[in-house]
Structure formats: structure tokens, C-alpha cells
C-alpha atoms as a PDB file:
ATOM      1  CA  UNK A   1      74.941 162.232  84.475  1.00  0.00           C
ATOM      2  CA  UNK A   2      74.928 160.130  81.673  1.00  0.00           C
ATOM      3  CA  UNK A   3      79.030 160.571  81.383  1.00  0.00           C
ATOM      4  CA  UNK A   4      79.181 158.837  84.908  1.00  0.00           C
ATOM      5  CA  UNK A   5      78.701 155.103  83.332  1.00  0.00           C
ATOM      6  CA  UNK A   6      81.204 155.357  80.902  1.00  0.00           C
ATOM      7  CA  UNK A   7      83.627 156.595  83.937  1.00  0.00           C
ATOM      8  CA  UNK A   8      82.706 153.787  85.476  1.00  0.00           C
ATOM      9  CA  UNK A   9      83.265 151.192  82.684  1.00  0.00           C
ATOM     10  CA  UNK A  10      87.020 152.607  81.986  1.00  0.00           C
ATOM     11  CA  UNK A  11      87.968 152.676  85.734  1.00  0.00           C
ATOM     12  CA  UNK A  12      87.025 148.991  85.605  1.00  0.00           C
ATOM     13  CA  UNK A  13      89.028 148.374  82.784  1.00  0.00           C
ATOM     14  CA  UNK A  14      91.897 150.028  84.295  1.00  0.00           C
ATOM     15  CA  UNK A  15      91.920 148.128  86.966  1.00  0.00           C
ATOM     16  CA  UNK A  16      91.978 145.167  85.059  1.00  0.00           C
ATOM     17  CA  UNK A  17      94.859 145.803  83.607  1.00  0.00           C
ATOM     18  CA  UNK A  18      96.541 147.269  86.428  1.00  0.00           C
ATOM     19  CA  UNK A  19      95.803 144.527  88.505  1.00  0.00           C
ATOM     20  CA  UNK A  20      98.713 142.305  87.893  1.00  0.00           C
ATOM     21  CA  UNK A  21     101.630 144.904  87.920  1.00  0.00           C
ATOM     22  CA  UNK A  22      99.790 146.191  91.348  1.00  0.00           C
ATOM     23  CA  UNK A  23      99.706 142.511  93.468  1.00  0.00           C
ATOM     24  CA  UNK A  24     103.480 141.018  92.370  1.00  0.00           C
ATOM     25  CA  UNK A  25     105.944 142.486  94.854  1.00  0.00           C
ATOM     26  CA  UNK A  26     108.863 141.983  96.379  1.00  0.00           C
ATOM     27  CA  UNK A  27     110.682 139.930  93.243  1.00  0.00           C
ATOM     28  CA  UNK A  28     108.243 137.620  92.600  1.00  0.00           C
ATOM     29  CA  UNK A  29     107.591 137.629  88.816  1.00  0.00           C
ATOM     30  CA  UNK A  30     104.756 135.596  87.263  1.00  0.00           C
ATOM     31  CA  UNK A  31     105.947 133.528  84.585  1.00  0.00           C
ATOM     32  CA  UNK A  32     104.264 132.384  81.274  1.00  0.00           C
ATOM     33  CA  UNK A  33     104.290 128.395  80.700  1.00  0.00           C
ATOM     34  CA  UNK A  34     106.327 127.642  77.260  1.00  0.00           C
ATOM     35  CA  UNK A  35     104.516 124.992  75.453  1.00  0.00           C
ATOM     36  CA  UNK A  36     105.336 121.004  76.442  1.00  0.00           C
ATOM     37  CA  UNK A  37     106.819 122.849  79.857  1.00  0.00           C
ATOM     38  CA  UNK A  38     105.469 123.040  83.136  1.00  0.00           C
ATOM     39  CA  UNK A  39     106.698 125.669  85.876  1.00  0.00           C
ATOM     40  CA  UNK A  40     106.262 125.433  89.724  1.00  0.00           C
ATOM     41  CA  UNK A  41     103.483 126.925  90.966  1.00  0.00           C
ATOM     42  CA  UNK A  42     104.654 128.313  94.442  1.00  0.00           C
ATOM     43  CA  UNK A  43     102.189 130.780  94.775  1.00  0.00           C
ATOM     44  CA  UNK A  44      98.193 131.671  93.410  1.00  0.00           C
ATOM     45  CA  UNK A  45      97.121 135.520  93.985  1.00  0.00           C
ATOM     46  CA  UNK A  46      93.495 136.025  93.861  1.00  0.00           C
ATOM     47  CA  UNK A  47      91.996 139.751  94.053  1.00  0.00           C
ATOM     48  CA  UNK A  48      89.279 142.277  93.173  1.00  0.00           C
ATOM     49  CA  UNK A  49      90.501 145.871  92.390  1.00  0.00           C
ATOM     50  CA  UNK A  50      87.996 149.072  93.177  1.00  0.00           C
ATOM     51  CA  UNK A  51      87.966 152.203  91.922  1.00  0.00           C
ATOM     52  CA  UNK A  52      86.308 155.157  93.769  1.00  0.00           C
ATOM     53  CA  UNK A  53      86.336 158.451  92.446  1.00  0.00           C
ATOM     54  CA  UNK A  54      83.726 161.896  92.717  1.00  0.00           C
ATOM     55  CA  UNK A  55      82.057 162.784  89.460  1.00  0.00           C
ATOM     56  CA  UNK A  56      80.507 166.583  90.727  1.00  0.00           C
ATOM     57  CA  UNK A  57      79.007 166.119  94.305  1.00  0.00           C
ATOM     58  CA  UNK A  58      78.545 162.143  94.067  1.00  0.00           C
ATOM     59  CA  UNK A  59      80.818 159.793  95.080  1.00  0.00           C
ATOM     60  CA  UNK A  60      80.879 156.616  92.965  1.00  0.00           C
ATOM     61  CA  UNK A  61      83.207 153.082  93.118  1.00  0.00           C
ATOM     62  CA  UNK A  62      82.890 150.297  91.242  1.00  0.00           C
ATOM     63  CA  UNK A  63      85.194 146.815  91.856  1.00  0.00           C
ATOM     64  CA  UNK A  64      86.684 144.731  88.644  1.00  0.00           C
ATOM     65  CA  UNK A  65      85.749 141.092  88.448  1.00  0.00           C
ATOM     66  CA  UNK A  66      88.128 138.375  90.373  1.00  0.00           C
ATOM     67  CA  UNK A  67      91.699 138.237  89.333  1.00  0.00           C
ATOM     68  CA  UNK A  68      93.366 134.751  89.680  1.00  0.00           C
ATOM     69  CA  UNK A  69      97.115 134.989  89.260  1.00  0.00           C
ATOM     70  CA  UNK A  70      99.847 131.447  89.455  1.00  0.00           C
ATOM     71  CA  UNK A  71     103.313 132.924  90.476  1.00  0.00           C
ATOM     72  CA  UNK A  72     105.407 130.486  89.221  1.00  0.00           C
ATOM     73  CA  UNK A  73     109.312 130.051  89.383  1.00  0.00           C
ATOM     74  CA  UNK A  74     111.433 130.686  86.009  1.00  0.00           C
ATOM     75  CA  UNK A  75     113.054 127.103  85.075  1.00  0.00           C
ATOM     76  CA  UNK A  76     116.107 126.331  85.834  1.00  0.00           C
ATOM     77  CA  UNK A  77     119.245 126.937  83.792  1.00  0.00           C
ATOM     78  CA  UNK A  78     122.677 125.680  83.484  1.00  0.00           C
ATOM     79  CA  UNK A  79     125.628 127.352  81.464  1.00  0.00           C
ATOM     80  CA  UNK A  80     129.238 125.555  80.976  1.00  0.00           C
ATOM     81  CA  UNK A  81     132.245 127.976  81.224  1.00  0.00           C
ATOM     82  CA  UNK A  82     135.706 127.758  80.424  1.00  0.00           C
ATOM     83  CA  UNK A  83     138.822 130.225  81.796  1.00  0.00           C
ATOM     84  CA  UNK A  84     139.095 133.342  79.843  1.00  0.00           C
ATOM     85  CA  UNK A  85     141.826 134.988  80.476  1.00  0.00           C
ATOM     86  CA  UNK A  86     142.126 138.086  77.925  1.00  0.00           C
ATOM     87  CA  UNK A  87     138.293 138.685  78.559  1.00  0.00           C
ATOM     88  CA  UNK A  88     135.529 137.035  79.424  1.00  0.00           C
ATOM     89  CA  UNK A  89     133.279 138.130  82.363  1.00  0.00           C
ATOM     90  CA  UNK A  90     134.500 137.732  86.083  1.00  0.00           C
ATOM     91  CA  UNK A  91     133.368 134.803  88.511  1.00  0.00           C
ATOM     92  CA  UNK A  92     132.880 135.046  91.943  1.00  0.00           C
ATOM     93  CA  UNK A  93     132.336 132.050  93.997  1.00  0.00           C
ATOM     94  CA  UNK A  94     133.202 129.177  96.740  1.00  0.00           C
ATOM     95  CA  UNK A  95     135.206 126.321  96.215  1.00  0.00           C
ATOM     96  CA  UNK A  96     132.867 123.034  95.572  1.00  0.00           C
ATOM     97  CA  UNK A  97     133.335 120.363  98.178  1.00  0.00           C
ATOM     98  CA  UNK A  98     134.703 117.192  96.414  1.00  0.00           C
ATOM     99  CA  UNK A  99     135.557 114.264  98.082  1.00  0.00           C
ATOM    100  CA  UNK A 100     137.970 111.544  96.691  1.00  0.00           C
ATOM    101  CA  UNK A 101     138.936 109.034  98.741  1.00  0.00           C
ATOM    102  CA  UNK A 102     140.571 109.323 101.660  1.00  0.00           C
ATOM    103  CA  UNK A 103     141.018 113.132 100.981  1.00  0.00           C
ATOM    104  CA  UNK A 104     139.031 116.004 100.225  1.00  0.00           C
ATOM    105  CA  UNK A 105     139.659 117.834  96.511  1.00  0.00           C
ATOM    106  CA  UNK A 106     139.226 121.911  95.989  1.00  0.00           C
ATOM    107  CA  UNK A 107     138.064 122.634  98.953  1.00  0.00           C
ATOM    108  CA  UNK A 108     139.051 122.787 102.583  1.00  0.00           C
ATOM    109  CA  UNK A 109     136.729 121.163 104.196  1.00  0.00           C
ATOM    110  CA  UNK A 110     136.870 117.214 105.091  1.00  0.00           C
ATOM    111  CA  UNK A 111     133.207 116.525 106.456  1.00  0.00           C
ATOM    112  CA  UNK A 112     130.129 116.091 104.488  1.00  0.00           C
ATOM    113  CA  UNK A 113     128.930 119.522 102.878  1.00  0.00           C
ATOM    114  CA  UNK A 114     127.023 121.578 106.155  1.00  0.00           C
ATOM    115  CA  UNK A 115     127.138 125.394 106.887  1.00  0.00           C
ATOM    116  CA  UNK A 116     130.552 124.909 108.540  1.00  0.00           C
ATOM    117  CA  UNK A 117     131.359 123.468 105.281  1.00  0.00           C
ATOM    118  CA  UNK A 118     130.265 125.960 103.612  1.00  0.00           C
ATOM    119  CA  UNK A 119     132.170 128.645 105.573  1.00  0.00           C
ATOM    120  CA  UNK A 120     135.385 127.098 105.347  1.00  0.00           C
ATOM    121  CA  UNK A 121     134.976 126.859 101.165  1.00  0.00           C
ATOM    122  CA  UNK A 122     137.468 129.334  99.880  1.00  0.00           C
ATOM    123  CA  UNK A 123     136.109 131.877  97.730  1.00  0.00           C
ATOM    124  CA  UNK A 124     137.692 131.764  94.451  1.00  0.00           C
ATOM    125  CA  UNK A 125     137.186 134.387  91.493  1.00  0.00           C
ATOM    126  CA  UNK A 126     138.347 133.629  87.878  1.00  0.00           C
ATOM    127  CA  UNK A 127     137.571 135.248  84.157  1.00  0.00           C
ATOM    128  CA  UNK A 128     135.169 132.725  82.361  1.00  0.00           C
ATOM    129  CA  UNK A 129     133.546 132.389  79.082  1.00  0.00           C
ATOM    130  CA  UNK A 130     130.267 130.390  78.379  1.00  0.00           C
ATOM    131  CA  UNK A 131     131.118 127.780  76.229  1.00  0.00           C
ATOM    132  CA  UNK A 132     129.719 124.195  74.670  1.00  0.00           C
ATOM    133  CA  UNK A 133     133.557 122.517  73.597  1.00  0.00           C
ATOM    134  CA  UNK A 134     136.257 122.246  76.002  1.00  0.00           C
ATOM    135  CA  UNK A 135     139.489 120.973  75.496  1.00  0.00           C
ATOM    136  CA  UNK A 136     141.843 118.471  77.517  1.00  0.00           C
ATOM    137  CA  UNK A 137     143.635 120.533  80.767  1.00  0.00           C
ATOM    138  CA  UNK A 138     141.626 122.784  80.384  1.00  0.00           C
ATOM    139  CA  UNK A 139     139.072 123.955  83.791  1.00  0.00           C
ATOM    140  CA  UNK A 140     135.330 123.119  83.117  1.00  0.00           C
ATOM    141  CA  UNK A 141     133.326 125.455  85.409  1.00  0.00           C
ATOM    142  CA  UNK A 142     129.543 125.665  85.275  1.00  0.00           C
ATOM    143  CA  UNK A 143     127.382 128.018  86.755  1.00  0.00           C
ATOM    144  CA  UNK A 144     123.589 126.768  87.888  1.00  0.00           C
ATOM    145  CA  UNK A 145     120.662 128.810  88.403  1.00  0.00           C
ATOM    146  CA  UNK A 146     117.648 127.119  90.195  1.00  0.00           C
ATOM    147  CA  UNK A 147     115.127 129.625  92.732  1.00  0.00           C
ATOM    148  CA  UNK A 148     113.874 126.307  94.302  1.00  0.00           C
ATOM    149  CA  UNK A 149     117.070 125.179  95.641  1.00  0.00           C
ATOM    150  CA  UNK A 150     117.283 128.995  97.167  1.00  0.00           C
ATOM    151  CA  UNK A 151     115.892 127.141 100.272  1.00  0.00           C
ATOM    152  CA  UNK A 152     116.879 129.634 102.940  1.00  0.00           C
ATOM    153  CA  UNK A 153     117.374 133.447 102.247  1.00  0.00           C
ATOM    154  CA  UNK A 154     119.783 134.105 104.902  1.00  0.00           C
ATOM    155  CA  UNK A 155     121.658 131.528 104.155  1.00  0.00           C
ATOM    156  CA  UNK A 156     124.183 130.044 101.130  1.00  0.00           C
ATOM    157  CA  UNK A 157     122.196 126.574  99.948  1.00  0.00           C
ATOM    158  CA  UNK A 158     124.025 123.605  97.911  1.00  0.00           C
ATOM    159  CA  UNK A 159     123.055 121.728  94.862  1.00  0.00           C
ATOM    160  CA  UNK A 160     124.194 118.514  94.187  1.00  0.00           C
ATOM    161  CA  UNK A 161     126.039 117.705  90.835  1.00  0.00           C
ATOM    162  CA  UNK A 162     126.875 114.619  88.202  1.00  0.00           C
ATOM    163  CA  UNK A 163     128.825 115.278  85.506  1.00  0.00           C
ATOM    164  CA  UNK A 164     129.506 112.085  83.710  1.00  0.00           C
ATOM    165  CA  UNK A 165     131.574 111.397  80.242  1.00  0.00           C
ATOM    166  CA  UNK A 166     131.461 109.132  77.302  1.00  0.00           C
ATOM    167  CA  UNK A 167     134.421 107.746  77.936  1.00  0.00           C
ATOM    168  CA  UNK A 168     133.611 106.593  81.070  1.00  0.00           C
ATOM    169  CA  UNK A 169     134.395 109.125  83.702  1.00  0.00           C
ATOM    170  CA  UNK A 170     132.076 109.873  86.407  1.00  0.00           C
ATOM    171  CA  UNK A 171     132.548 112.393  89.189  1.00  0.00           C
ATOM    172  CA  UNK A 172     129.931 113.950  92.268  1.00  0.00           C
ATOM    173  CA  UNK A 173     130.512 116.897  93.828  1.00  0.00           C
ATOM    174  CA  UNK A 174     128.377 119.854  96.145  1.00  0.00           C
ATOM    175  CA  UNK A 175     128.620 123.762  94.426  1.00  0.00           C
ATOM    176  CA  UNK A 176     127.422 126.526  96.612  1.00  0.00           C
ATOM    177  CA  UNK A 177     125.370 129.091  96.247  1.00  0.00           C
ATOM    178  CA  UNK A 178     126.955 132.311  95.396  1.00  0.00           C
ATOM    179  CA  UNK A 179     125.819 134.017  98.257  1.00  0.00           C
ATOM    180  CA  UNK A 180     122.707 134.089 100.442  1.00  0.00           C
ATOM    181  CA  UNK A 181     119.067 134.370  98.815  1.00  0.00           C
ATOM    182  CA  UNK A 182     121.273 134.489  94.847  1.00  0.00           C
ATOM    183  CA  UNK A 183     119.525 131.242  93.667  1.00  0.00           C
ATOM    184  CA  UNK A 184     122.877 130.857  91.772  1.00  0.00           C
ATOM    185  CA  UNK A 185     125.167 128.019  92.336  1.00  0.00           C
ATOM    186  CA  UNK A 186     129.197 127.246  90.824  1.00  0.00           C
ATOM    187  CA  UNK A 187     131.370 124.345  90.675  1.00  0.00           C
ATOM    188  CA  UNK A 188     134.460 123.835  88.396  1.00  0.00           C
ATOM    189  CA  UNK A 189     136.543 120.320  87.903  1.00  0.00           C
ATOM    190  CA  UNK A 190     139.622 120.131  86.374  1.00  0.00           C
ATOM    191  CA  UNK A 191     140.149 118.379  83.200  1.00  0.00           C
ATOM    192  CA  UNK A 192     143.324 115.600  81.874  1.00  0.00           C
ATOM    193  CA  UNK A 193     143.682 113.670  78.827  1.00  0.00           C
ATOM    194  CA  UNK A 194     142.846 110.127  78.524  1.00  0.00           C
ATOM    195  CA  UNK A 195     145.275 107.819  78.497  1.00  0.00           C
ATOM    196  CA  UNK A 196     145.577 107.132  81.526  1.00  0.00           C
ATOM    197  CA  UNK A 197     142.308 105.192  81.919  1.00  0.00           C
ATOM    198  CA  UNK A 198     139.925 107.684  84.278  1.00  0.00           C
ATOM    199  CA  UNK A 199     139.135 106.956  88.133  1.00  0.00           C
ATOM    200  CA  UNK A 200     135.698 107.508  88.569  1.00  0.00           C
ATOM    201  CA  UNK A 201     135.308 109.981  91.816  1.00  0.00           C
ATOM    202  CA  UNK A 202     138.913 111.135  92.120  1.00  0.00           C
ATOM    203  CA  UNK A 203     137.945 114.817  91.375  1.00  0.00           C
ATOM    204  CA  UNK A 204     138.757 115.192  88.073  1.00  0.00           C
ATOM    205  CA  UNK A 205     137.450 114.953  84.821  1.00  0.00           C
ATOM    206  CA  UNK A 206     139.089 112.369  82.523  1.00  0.00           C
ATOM    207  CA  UNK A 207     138.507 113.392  78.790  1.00  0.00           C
ATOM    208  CA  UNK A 208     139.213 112.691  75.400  1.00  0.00           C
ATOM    209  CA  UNK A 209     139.285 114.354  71.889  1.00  0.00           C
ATOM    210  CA  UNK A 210     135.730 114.285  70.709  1.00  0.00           C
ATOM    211  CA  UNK A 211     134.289 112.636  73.954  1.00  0.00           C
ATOM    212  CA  UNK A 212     131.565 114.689  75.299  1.00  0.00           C
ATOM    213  CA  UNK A 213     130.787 115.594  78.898  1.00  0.00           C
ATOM    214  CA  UNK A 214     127.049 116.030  80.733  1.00  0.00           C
ATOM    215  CA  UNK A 215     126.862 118.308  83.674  1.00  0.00           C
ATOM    216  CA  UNK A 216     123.173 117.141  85.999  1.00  0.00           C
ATOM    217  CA  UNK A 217     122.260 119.274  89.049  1.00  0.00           C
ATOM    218  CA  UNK A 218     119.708 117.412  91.500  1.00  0.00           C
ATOM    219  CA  UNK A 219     118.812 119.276  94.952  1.00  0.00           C
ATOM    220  CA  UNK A 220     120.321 117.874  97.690  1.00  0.00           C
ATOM    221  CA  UNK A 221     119.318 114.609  99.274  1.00  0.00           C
ATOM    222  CA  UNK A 222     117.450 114.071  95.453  1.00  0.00           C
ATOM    223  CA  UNK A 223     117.957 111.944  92.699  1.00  0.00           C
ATOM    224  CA  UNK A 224     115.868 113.350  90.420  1.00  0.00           C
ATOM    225  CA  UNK A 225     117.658 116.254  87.781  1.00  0.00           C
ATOM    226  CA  UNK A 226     116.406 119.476  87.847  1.00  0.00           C
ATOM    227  CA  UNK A 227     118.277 120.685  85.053  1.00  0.00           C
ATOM    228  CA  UNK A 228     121.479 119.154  83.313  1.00  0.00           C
ATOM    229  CA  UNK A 229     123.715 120.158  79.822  1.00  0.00           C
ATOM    230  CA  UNK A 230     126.149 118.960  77.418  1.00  0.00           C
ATOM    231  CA  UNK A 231     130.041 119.845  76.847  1.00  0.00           C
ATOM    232  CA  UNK A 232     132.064 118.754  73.545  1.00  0.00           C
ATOM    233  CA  UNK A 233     135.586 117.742  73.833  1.00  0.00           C
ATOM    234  CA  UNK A 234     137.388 119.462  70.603  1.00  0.00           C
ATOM    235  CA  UNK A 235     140.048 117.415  69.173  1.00  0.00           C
ATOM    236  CA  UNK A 236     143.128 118.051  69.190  1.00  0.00           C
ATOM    237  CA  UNK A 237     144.442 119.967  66.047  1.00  0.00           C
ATOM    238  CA  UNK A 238     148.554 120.083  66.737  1.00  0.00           C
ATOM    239  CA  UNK A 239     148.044 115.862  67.069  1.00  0.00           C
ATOM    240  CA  UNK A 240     150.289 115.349  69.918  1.00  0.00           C
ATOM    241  CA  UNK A 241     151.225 111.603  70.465  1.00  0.00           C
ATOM    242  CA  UNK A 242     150.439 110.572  73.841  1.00  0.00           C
ATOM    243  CA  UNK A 243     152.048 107.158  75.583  1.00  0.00           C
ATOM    244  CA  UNK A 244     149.488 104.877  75.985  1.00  0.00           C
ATOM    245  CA  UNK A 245     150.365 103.835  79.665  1.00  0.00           C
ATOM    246  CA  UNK A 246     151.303 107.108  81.179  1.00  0.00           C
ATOM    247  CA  UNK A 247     149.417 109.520  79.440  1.00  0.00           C
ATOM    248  CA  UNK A 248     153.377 111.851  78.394  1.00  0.00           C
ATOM    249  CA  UNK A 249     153.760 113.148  75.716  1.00  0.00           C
ATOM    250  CA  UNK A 250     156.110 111.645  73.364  1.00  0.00           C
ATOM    251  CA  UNK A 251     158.731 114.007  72.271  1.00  0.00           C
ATOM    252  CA  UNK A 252     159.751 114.406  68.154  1.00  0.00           C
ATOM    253  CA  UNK A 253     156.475 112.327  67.155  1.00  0.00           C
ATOM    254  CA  UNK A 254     154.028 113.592  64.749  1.00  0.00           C
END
């Protein structure tokens, strides 16, 4: 009999340490907070494992002391991409809805972003990189992933995004989720040189060598940033001469 204590003390530590793999289901992953960062809290689990077992003809049990868990949501992330075209990974998502005025830019629709909005975005695929420098013409695409704007499970959410330049430039635009309950979100804009001057919400990104560009996502209807990152413009190295009014390239100047 004197064996049955010590039973009883390991079957309490067990479930001690079997408590927290046993109560997080269904992908929902407790998260540890980094230092000088705070992550939601969308859920606390509280529990008290037991242990029963027979030691000869006596049945024993013992329970572990109260468990307090905070599920929390991973922090957001943001990654800029650039076209890849002899590798790369593949890209799979809908067209962002970007409206200029008096017309609607890379996407079909031509009302503000809603599920029929969302339905009629074409799905586009295209072999990306992850980059931090871009260069002028090329596509800037940027893939977001943020749980809390997964607001619906059966259905594909939005995110609102800024991307803004040093040189001025400013441009808006809704990205879609990837596909229902993904928590991942895409939008690309395409890219031309300065000169000419840029047009702030025309749908593209005016750029020049050495400018840099900042990509902000805020959930819809919000103006506060979730999560945001920075692009470098490289400069040119072939030094092309550009005419100051049109933005053409001069011919035979170097």
C-alpha cells in the first residue's frame, strides 16, 4: 500500500502536463506573448484533470490543481512579393477591388466591395517571390495574414489596404481573402516610373529609384493598422534617361 501515494503523485503530474495538449482543439493554438508585444486574447480555458486508476482491488482518483489557459491569436504578418517567373512559389488569389475615378481598376466589379463583389473578383494565379526592393514596372503583390479579420468561416472576408510612397503616391484598395475560413488575404498594384508626377488613387503605384513604398492593412470600416511593411525601390543600374514631361525614354542618351 505504501506504492499507492507515489501512483498518485505521478498521475497528478501527468495530468499536469497533459493538460494543455488535451483542452486546445480544433486549430486553436495557444500562443506565447514575445516581450514589448501583446496578443488577442479571444479565448481563456480553465480545467481540472483526474486520474482514476485500480491499484489491486481499490479503486483510487485523484484531480490536478486548476489549469488556466489564454488562447490567443498569432500576430499578424505581412510579406511583399514580386513576379517570379523562372521560380518562385505559385499564388492563388482574387483580383483586389480598386476604384479610380469614374472606373473600377483590376477587378470587375463597379460597386463598393460586398459578397457580390467578391464573387465577381477574378481569380488570378501568378509565380511570386518574397521580396523587400522592387523595381519600376515591375507588379508589387503582398500577401496579408491576420485570423481576426477571418470574420466569417464560410465566407471570403476583406481587409482594407494603404500603401503610400515617399514620393508622394498614395493608393486604397480592398484584397480578399484567399478563400473561406484561410485568414489570408492578397492584393497586387502595378508599378510606373516617376516622371510623370503620380495621381494619388488612380490604381497604380508611382515610383522612383530609391523611393521606398509602405504597404498598411486596417480591417474594414477601421482606421487603425493592424499590421503594415516597407518596400525599397532599387535604382536603376543601366541609367536610362527619362523625359521629364512624359515619362519616354529618350533614345541614344546615356
Amino acid at each position: 500500500m505504501r506504492v499507492a501515494p507515489s501512483l498518485m503523485r505521478l498521475a497528478a503530474a501527468l495530468s499536469l502536463v497533459l493538460l494543455p495538449f488535451g483542452v486546445l482543439g480544433e486549430g486553436v493554438r495557444a500562443q506565447e506573448t514575445a516581450p514589448g508585444n501583446s496578443p488577442e486574447v479571444i479565448k481563456t480555458i480553465e480545467n481540472i484533470a483526474e486520474a482514476t486508476w485500480r491499484f489491486g482491488d481499490r479503486d483510487a482518483s485523484t484531480q490536478s490543481n486548476a489549469v488556466s489557459i489564454d488562447v490567443t491569436l498569432p500576430p499578424p504578418e505581412i510579406r511583399a512579393l514580386r513576379p517570379a517567373p523562372q521560380g518562385g512559389f505559385e499564388l492563388n488569389f482574387r483580383a483586389p477591388f480598386c476604384s479610380a475615378t469614374g472606373q473600377s481598376v483590376q477587378s470587375a466589379a463597379t460597386v463598393n466591395p460586398g459578397q457580390q463583389t467578391i464573387a465577381n473578383a477574378q481569380p488570378l494565379n501568378a509565380m511570386v517571390e518574397q521580396t523587400s526592393v522592387l523595381r519600376a514596372g515591375q507588379t508589387l503583390l503582398f500577401e496579408v495574414t491576420a485570423l481576426q479579420a477571418n470574420l466569417d468561416p464560410n465566407e471570403i472576408d476583406s481587409l482594407t489596404v494603404v500603401v503610400t510612397t515617399s514620393t508622394g503616391d498614395l493608393e486604397e484598395e480592398t484584397i480578399f481573402e484567399t478563400g473561406p475560413n484561410t485568414g489570408v488575404f492578397v492584393g497586387q498594384f502595378d508599378t510606373v516610373r516617376i516622371p510623370p508626377a503620380p495621381i494619388q488613387r488612380d490604381c497604380r503605384l508611382s515610383i522612383a529609384d530609391g523611393s521606398s513604398i509602405e504597404i498598411a492593412a486596417s480591417l474594414p470600416g477601421q482606421s487603425e493598422v493592424i499590421v503594415r511593411t516597407d518596400v525599397e525601390v532599387l535604382a536603376d543600374p543601366f541609367g536610362v534617361v527619362f523625359d521629364s514631361e512624359t515619362g519616354e525614354a529618350v533614345d541614344g542618351a546615356t
